[in-house]
Protein backbone atom coordinates (compact mmCIF):
# COMPACT_ATOMS: atom_id res chain seq x y z
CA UNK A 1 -42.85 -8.14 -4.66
CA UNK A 2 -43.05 -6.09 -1.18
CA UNK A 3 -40.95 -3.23 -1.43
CA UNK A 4 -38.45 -4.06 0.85
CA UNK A 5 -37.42 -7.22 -0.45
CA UNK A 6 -37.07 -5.22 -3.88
CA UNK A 7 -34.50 -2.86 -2.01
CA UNK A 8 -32.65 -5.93 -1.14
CA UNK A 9 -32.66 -8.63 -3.90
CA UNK A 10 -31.52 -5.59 -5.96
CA UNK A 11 -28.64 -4.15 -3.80
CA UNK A 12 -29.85 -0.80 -3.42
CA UNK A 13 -30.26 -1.09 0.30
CA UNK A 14 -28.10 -4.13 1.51
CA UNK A 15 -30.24 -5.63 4.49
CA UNK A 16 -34.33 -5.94 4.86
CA UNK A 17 -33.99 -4.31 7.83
CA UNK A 18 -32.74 -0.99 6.92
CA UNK A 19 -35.21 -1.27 3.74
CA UNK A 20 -37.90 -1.61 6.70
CA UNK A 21 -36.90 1.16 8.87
CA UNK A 22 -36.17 3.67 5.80
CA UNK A 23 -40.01 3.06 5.02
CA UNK A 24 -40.94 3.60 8.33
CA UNK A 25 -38.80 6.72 8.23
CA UNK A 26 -40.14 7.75 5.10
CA UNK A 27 -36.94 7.90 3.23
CA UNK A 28 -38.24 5.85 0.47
CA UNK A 29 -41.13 7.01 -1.97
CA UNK A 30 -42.86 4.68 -4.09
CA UNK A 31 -44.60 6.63 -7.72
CA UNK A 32 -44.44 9.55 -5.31
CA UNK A 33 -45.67 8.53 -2.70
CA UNK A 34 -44.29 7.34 0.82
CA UNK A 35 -43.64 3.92 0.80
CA UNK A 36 -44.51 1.47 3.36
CA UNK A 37 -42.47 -1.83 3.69
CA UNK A 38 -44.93 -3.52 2.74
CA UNK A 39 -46.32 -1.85 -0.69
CA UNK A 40 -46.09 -3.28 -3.75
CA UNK A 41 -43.19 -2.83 -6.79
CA UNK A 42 -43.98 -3.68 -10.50
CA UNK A 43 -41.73 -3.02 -13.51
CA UNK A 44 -42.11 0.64 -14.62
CA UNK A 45 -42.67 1.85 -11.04
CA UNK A 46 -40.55 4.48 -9.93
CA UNK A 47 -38.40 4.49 -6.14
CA UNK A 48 -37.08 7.64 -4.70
CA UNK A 49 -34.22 6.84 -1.71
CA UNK A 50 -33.23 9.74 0.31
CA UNK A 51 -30.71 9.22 2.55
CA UNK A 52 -28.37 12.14 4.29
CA UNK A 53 -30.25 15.03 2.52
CA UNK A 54 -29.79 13.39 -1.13
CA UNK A 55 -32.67 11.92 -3.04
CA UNK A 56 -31.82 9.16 -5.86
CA UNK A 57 -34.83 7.93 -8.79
CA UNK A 58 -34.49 4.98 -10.10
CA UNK A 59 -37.00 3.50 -12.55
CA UNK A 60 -37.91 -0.37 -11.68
CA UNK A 61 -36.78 -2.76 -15.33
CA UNK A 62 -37.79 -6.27 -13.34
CA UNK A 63 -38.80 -7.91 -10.45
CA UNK A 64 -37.04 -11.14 -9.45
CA UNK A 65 -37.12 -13.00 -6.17
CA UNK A 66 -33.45 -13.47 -6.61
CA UNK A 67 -30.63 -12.10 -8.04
CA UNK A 68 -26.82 -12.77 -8.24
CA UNK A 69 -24.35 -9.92 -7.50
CA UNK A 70 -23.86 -9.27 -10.72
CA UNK A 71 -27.55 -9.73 -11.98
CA UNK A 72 -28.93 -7.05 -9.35
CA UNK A 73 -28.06 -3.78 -11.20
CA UNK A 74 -29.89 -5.01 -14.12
CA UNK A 75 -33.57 -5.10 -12.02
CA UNK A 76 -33.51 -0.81 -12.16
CA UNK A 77 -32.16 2.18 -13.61
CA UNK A 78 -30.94 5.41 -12.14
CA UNK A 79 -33.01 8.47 -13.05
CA UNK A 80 -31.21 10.95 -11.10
């Protein structure tokens, strides 16, 4: 699944857009690494979401194409 629809479906970013432009940005890292919105996600990979100076790690536990409310915080973890 593309990145951006992974920030989405799991409610860490709420619209595809802003998932887009925080790649493009380079606010999002992908196994350390900037991320383009386009770039892959697979379970055990790990995202890194810095937004207004403070970065966030979380640790991808599944990849589903959709995802109720209350399924979406199940798809990652929070490192730090």
């Amino acid at each position: 699944m593309r990145i951006d629809k992974f920030l989405k479906v799991s409610r860490l970013i709420k619209r595809r857009t802003v998932a887009n432009a925080a790649c493009d940005a380079q606010k999002i890292e992908l196994n350390g690494k900037p991320a383009k919105p386009g770039d892959r996600v697979k379970i055990g990979d790990t995202i890194a979401i810095t937004f207004k100076g403070e970065t966030t790690r979380y640790e991808v536990l599944s990849v589903q194409e959709h995802a109720l409310k209350e399924d979406a915080s199940s798809m990652y973890r929070r490192l730090s």
